[in-house]
PDB file of N, CA and C in Angstrom:
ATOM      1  N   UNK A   1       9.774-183.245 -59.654  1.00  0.00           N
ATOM      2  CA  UNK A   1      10.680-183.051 -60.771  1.00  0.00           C
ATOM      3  C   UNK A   1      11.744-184.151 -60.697  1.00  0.00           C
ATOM      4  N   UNK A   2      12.019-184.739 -61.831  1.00  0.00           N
ATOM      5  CA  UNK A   2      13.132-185.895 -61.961  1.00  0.00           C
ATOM      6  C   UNK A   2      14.303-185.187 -62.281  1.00  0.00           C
ATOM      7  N   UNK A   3      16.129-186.052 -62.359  1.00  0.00           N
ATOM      8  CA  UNK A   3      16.766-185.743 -62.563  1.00  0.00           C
ATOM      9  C   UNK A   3      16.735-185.063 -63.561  1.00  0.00           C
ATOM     10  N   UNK A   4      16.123-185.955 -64.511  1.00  0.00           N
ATOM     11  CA  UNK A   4      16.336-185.617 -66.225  1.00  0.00           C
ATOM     12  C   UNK A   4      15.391-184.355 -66.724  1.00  0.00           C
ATOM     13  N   UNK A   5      14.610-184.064 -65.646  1.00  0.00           N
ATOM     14  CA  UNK A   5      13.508-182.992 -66.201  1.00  0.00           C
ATOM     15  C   UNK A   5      14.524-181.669 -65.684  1.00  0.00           C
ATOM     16  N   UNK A   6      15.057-181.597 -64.686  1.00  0.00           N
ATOM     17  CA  UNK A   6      16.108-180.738 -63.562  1.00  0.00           C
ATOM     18  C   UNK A   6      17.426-180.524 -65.119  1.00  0.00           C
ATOM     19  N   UNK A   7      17.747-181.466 -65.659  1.00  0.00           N
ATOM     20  CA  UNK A   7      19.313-181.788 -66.156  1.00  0.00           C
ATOM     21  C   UNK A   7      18.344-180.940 -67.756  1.00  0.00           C
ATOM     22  N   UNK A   8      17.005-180.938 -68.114  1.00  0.00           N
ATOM     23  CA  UNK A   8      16.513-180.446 -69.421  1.00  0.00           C
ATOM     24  C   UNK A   8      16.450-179.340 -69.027  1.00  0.00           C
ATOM     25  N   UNK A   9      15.676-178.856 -68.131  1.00  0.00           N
ATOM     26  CA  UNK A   9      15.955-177.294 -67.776  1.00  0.00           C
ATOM     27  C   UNK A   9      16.930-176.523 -67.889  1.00  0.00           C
ATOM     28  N   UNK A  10      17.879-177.164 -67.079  1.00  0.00           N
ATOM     29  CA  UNK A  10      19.247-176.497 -67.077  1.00  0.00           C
ATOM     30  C   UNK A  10      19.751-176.019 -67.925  1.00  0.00           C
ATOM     31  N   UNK A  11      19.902-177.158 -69.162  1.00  0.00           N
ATOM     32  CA  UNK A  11      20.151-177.573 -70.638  1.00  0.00           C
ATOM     33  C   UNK A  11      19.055-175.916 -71.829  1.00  0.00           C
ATOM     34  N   UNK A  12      18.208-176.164 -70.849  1.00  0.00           N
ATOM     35  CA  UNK A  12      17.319-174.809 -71.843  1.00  0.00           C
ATOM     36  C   UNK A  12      17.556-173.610 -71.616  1.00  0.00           C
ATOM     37  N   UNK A  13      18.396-173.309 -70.216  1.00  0.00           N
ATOM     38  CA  UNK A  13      18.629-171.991 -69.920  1.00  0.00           C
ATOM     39  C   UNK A  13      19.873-171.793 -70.031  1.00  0.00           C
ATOM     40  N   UNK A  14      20.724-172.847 -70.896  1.00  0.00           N
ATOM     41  CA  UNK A  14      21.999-172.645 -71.423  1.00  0.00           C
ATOM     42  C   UNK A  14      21.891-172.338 -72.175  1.00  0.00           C
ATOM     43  N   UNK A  15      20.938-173.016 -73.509  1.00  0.00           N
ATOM     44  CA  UNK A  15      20.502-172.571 -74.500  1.00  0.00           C
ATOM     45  C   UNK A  15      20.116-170.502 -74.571  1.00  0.00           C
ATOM     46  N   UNK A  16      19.003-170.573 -74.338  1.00  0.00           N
ATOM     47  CA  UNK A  16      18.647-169.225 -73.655  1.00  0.00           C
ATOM     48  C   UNK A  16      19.534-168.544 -73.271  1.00  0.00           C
ATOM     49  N   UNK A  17      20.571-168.712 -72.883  1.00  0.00           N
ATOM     50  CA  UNK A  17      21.542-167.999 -72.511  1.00  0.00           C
ATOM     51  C   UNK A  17      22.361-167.765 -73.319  1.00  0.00           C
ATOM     52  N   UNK A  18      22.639-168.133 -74.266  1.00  0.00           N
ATOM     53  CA  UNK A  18      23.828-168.832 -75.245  1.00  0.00           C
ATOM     54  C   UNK A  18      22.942-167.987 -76.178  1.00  0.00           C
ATOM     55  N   UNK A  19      22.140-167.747 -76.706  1.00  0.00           N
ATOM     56  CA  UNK A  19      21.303-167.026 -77.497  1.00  0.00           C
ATOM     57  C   UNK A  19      21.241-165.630 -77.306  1.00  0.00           C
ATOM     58  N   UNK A  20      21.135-165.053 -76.088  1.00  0.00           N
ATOM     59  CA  UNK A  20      20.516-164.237 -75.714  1.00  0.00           C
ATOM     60  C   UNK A  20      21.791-163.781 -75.635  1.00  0.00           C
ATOM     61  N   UNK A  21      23.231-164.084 -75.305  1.00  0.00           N
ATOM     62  CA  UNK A  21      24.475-163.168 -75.977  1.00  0.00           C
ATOM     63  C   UNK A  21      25.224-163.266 -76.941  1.00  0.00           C
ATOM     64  N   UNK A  22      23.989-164.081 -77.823  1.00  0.00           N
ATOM     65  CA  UNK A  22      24.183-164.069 -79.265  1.00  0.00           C
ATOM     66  C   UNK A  22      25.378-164.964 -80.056  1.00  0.00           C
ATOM     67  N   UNK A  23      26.239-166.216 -79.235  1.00  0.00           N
ATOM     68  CA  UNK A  23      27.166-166.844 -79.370  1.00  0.00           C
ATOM     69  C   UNK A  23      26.859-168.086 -80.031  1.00  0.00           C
ATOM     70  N   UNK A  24      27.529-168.779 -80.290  1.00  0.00           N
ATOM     71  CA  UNK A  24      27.622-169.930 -81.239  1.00  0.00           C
ATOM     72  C   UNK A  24      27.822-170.793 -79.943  1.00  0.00           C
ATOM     73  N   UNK A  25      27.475-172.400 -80.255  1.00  0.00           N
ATOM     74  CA  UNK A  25      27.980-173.259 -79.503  1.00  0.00           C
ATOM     75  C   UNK A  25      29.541-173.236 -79.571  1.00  0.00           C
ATOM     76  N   UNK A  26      30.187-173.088 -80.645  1.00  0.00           N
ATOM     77  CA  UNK A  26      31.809-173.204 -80.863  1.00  0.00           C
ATOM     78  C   UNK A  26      32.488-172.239 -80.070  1.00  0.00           C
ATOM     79  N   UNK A  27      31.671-170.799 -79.867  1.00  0.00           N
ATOM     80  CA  UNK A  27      31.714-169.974 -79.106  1.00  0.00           C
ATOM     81  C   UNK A  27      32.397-170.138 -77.765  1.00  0.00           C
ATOM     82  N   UNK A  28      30.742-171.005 -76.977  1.00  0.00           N
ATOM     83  CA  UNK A  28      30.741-171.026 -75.693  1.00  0.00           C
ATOM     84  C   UNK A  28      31.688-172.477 -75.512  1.00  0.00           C
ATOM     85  N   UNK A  29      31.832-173.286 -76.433  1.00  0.00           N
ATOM     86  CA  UNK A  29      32.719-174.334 -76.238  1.00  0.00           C
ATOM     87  C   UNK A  29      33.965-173.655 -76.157  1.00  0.00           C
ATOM     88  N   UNK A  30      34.416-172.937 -76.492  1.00  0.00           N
ATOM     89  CA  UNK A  30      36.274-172.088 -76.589  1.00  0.00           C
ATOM     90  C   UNK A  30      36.303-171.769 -75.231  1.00  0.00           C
ATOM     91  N   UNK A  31      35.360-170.927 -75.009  1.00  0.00           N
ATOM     92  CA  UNK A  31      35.020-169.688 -73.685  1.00  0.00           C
ATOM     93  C   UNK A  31      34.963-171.221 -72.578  1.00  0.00           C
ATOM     94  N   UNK A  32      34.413-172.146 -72.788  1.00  0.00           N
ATOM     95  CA  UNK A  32      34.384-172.790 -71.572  1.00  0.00           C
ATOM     96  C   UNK A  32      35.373-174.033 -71.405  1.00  0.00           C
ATOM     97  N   UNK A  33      35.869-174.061 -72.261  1.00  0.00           N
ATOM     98  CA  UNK A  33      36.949-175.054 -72.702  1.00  0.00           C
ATOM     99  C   UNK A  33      36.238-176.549 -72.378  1.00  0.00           C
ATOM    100  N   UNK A  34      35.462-176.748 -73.357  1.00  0.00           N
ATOM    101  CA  UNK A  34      34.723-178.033 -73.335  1.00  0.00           C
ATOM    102  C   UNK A  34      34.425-177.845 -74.818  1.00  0.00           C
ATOM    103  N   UNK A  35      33.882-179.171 -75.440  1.00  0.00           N
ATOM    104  CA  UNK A  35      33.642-179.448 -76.963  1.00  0.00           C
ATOM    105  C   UNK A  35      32.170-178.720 -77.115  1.00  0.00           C
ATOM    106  N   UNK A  36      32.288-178.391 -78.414  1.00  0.00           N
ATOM    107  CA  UNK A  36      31.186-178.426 -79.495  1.00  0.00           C
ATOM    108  C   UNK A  36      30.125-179.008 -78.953  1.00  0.00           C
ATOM    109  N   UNK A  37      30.283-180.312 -79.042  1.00  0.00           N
ATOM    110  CA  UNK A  37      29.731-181.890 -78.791  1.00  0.00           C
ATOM    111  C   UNK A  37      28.508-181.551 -77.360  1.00  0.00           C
ATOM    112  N   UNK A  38      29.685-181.338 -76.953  1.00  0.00           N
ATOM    113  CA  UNK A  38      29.634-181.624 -75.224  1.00  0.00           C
ATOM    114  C   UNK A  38      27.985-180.497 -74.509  1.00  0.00           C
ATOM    115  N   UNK A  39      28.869-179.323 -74.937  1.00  0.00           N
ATOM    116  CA  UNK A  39      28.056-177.686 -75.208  1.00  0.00           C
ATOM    117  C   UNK A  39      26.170-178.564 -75.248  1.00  0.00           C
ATOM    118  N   UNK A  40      26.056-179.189 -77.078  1.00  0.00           N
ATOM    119  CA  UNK A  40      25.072-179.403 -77.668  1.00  0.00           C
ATOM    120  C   UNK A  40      24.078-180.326 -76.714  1.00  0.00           C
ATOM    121  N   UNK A  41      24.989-181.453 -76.040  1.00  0.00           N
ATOM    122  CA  UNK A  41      24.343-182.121 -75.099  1.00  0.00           C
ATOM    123  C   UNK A  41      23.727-181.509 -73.803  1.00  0.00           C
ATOM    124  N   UNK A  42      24.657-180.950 -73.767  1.00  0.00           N
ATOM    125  CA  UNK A  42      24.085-180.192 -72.024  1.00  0.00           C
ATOM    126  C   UNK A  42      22.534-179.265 -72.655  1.00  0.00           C
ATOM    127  N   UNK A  43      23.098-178.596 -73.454  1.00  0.00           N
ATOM    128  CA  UNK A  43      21.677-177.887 -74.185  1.00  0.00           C
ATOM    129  C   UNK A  43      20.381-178.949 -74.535  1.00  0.00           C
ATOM    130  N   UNK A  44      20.301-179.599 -74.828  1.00  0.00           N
ATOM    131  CA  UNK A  44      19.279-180.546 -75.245  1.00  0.00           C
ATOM    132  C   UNK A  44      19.104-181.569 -74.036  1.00  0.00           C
ATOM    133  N   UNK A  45      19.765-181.852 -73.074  1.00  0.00           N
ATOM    134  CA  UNK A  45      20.113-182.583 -71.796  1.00  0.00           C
ATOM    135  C   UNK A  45      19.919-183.876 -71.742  1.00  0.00           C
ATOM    136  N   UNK A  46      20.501-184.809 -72.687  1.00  0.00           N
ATOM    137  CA  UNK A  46      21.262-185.269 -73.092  1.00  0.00           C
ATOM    138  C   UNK A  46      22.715-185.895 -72.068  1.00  0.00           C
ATOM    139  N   UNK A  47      23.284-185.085 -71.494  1.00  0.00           N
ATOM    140  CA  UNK A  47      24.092-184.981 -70.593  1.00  0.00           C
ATOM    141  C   UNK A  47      23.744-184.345 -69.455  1.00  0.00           C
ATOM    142  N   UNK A  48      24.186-184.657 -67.905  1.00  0.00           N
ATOM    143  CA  UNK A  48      23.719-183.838 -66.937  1.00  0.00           C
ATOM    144  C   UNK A  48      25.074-182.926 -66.755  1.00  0.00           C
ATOM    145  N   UNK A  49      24.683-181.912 -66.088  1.00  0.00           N
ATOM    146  CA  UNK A  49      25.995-180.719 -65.868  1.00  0.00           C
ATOM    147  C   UNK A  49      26.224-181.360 -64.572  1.00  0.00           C
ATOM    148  N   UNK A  50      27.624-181.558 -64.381  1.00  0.00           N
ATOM    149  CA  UNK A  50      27.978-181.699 -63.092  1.00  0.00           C
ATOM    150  C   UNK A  50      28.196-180.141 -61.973  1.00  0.00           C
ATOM    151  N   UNK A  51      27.886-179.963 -60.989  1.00  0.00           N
ATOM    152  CA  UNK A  51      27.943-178.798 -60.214  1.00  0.00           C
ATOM    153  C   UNK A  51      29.606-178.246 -60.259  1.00  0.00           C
ATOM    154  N   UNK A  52      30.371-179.038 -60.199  1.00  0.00           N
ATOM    155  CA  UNK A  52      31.524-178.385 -61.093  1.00  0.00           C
ATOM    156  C   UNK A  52      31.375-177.323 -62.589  1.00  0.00           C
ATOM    157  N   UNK A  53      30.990-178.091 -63.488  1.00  0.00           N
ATOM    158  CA  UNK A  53      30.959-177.227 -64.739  1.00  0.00           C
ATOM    159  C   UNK A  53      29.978-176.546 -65.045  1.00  0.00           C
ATOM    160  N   UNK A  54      28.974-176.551 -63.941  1.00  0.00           N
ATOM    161  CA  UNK A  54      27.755-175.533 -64.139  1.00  0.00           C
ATOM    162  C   UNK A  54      28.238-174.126 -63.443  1.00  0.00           C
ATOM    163  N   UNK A  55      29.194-174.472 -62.750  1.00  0.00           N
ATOM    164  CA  UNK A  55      30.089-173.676 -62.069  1.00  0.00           C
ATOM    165  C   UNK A  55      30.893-172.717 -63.021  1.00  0.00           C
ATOM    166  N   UNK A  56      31.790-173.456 -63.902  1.00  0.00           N
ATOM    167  CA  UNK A  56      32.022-172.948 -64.658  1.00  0.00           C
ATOM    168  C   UNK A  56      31.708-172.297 -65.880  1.00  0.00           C
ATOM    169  N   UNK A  57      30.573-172.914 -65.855  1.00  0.00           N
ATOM    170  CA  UNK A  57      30.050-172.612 -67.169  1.00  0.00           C
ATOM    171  C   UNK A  57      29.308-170.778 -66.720  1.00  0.00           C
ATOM    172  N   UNK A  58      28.617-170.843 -65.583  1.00  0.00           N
ATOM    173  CA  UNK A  58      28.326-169.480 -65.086  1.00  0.00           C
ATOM    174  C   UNK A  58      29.751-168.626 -64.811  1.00  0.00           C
ATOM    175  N   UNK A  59      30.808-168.797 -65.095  1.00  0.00           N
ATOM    176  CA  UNK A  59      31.689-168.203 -64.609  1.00  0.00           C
ATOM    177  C   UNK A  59      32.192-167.330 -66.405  1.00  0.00           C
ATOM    178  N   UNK A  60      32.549-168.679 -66.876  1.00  0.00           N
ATOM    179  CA  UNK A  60      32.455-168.317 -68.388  1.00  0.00           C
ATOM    180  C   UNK A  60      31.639-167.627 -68.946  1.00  0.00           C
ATOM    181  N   UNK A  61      30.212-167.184 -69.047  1.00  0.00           N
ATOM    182  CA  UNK A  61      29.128-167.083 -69.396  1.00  0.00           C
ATOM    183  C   UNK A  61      28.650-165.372 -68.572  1.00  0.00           C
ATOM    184  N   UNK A  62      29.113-165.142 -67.612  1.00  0.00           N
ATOM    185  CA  UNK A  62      29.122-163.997 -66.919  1.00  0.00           C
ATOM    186  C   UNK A  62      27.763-164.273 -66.124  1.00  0.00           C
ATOM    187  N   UNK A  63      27.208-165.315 -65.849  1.00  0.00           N
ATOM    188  CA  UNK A  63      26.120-165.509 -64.919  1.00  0.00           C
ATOM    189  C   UNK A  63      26.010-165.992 -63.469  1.00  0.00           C
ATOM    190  N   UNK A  64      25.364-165.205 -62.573  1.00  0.00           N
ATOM    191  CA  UNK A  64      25.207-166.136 -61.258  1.00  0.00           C
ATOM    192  C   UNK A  64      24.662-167.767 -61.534  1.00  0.00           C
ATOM    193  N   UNK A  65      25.010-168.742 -60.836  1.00  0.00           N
ATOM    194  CA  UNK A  65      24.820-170.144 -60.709  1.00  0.00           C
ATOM    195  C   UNK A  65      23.028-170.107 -60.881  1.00  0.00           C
ATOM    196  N   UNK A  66      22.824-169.683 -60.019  1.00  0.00           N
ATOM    197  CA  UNK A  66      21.435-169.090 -59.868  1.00  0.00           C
ATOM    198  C   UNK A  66      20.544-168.994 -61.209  1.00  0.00           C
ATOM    199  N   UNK A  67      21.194-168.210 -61.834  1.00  0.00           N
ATOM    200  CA  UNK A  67      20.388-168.181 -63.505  1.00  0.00           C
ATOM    201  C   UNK A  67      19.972-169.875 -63.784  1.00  0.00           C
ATOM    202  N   UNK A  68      20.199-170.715 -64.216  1.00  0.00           N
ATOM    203  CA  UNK A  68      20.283-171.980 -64.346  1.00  0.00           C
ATOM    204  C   UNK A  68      18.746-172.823 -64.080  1.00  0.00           C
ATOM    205  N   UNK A  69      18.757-172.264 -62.632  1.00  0.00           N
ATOM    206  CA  UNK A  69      17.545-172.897 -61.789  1.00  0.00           C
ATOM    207  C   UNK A  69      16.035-171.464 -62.027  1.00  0.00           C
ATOM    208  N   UNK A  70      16.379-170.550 -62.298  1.00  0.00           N
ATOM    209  CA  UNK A  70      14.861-169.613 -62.250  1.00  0.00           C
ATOM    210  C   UNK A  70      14.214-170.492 -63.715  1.00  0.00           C
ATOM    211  N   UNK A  71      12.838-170.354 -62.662  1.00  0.00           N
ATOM    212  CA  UNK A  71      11.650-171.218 -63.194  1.00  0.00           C
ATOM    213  C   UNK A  71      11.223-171.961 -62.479  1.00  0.00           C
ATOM    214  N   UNK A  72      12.470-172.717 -61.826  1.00  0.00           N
ATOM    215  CA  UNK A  72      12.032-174.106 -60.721  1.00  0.00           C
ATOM    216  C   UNK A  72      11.177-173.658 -59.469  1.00  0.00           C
ATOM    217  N   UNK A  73       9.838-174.420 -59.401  1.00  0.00           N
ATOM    218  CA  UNK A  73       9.199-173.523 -58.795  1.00  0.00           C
ATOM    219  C   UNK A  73       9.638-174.085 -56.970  1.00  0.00           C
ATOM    220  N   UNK A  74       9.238-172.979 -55.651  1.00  0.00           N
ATOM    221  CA  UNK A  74      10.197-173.292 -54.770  1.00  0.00           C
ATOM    222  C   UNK A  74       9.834-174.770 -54.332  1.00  0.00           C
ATOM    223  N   UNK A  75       8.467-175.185 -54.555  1.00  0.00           N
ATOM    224  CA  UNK A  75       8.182-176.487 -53.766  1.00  0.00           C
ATOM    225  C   UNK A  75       8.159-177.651 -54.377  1.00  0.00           C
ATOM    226  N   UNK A  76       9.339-177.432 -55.495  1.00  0.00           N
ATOM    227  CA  UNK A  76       9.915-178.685 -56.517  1.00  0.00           C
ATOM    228  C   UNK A  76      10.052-179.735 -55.694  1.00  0.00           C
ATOM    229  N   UNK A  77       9.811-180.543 -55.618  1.00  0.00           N
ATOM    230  CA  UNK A  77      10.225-181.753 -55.131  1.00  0.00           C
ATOM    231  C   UNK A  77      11.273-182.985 -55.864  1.00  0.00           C
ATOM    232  N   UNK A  78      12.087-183.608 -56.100  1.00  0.00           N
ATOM    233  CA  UNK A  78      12.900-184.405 -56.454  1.00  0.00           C
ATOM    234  C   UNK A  78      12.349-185.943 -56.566  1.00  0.00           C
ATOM    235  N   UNK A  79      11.985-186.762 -57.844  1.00  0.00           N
ATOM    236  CA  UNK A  79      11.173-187.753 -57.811  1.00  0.00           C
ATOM    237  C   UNK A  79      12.542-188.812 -58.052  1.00  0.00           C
TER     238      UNK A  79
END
């Protein structure tokens, strides 16, 4: 798995997440105090989440860090 495949995932289970408690990007941009903009990128991945704001963003979001990564299977390797 590459960065960018790791940084799209992430990006999809924000999405997924962001859906699934039914919020707007403008939403989770207020709640996490980051842009619109910003939100849309990480979702489409586009942008990588730094372990800081993935931090936060599970904090905002009411999720363990953990949520983020299920799927990744355990013997991912890093290309």
């Amino acid at each position: 798995m590459t960065s960018q495949e790791l940084s799209a995932h992430i990006g999809r289970r924000l999405n997924e997440l962001r859906l699934a408690k039914g919020l707007s990007l403008a939403q989770v941009a207020a709640r996490c105090g980051v842009s619109l903009q910003q939100i849309h990128r990480y979702e489409t991945g586009d942008n990588t989440i730094s372990a800081p704001m993935l931090w936060s963003l599970s904090r905002c979001l009411d999720v363990e860090i953990g949520y983020f990564f299920e799927g990744i299977s355990e013997g991912a390797a890093f290309a």
